[in-house]
Protein backbone atom coordinates (compact mmCIF):
# COMPACT_ATOMS: atom_id res chain seq x y z
CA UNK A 1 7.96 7.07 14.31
CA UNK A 2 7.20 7.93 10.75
CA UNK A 3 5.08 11.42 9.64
CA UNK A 4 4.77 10.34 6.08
CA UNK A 5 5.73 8.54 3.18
CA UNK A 6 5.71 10.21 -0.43
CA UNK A 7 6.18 8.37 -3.59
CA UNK A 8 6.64 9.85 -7.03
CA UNK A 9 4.39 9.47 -9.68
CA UNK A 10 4.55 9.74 -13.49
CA UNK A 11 0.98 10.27 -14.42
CA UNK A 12 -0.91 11.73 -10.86
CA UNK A 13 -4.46 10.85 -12.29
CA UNK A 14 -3.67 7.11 -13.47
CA UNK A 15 -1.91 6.61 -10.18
CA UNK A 16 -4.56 8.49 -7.90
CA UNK A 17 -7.19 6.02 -9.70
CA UNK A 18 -4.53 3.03 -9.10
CA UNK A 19 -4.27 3.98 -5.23
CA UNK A 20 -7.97 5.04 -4.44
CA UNK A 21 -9.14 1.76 -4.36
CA UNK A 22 -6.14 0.51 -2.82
CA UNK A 23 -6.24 2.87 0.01
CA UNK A 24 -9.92 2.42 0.63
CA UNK A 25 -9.38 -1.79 0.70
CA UNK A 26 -6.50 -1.20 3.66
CA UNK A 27 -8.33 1.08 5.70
CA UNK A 28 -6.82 4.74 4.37
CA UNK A 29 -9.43 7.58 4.34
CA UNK A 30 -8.50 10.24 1.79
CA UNK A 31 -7.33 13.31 3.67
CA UNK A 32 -6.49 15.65 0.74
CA UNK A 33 -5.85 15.49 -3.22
CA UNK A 34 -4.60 19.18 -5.30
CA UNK A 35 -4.86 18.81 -9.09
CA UNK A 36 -3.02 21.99 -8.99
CA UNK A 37 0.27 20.32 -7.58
CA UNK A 38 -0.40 17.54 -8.18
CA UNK A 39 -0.67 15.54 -5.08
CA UNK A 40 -2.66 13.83 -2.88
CA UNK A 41 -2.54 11.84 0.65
CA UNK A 42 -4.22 9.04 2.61
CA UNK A 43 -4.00 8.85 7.11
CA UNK A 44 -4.17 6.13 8.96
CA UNK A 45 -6.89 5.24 11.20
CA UNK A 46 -6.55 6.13 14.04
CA UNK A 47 -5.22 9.26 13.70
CA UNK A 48 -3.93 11.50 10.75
CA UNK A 49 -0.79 10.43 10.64
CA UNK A 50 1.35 8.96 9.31
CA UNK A 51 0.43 9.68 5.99
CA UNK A 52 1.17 8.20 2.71
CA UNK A 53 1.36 10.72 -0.75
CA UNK A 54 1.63 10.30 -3.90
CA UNK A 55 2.42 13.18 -6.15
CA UNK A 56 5.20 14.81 -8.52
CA UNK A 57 8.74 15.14 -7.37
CA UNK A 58 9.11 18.93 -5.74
CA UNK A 59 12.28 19.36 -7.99
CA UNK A 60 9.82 19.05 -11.34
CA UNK A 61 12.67 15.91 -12.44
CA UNK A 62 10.62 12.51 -13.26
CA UNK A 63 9.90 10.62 -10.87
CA UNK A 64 11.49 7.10 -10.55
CA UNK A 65 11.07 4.10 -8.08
CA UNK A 66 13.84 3.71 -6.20
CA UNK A 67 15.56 -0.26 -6.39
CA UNK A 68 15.26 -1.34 -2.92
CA UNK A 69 12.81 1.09 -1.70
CA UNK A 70 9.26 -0.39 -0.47
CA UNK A 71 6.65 0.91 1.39
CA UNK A 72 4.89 -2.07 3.42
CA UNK A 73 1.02 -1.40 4.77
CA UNK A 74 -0.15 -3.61 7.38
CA UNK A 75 -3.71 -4.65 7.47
CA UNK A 76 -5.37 -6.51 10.70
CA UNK A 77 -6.45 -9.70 7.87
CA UNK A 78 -4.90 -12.04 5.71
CA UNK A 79 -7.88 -11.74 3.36
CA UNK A 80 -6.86 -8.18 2.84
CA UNK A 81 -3.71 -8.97 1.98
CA UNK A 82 -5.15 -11.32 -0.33
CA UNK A 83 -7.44 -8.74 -1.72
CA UNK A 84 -5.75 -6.15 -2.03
CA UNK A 85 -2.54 -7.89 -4.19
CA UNK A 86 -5.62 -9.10 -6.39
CA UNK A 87 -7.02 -5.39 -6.67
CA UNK A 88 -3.41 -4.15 -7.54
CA UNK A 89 -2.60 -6.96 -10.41
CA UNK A 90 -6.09 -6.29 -11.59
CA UNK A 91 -5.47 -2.48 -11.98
CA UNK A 92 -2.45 -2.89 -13.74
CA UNK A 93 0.16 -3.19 -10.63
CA UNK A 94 2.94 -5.96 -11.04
CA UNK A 95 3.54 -8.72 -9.34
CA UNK A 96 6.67 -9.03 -7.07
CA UNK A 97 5.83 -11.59 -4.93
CA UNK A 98 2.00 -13.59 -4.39
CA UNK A 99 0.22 -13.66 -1.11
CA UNK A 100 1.93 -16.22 1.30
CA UNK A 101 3.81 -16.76 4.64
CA UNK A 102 7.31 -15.63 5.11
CA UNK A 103 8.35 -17.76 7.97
CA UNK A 104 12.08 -16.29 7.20
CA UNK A 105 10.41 -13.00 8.42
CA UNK A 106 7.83 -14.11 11.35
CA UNK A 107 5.51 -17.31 11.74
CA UNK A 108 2.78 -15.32 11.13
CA UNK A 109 4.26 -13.00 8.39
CA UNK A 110 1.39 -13.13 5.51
CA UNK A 111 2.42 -10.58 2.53
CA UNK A 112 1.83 -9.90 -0.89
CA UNK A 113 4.29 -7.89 -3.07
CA UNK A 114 3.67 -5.70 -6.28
CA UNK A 115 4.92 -2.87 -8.30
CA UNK A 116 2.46 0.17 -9.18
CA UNK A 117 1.96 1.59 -12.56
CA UNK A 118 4.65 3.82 -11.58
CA UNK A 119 7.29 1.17 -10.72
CA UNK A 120 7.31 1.86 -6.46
CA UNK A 121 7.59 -1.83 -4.89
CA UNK A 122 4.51 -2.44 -2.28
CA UNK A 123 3.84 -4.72 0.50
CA UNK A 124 0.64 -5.44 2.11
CA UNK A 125 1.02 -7.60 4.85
CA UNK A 126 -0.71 -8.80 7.97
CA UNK A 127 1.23 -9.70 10.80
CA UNK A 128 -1.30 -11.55 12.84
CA UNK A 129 -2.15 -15.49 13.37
CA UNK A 130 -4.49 -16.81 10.96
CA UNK A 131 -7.92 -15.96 11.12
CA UNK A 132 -10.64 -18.58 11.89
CA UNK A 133 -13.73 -19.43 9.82
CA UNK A 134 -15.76 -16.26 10.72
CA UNK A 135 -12.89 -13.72 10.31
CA UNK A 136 -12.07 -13.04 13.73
CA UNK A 137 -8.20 -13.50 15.00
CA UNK A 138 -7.43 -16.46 16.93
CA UNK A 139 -6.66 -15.58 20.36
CA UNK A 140 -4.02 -16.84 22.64
């Protein structure tokens, strides 16, 4: 359904440094980054899209987050969620909302919630039953 998401950025090497890491922990593999535009962009795996870029607005004005957009990644573990809200607090992302169920959503709806440096609301979430002692998701 979706090609690509692109949020704006402020500051393209603070938030490339903020969402390298990030992308990495969910499973993202760099496909390009241009100083010269500045922009760069993460696929999914499998596949190369969608795609999700950061960069600076095309029309040169600043870029802002927008109040009641969010772009949600889903990862296959709860301990990624868990992980990766920690690695976005801990590089200067906000929190908007602690790693948890949502039964309002799903019974199995585990998210996080955070702001990057930029302002842009995130979600990681996993959508799966919880995993068992060795990491693997319960079956049945």
């Amino acid at each position: 359904m979706f090609s690509h998401v692109f949020v704006g950025v402020t500051d393209f090497a603070r938030a490339k440094a903020f969402y390298d890491p990030l992308m990495g922990l969910i499973g993202a593999r760099q496909r390009f980054s241009d100083l010269s535009r500045p922009w760069a962009g993460w696929e999914s795996s499998p596949g190369l899209r969608p795609l999700f870029i950061i960069g600076s607005p095309i029309n040169g004005e600043p870029a802002t987050a927008g109040n009641g957009a969010m772009v949600a990644f889903q990862v296959p573990t709860r301990d990624q969620v868990d992980a990766a809200y920690a690695l976005a607090l801990g590089s200067g992302g906000r929190d908007e909302g602690a790693p948890g169920l949502r039964p309002e959503y799903h019974a199995h709806y585990y998210g996080a919630y955070f702001r990057d440096l930029d302002g842009n609301k995130l979600c990681v979430v996993c959508h799966a039953p919880e995993a068992d002692g060795c990491g693997a998701l319960l079956q049945g």
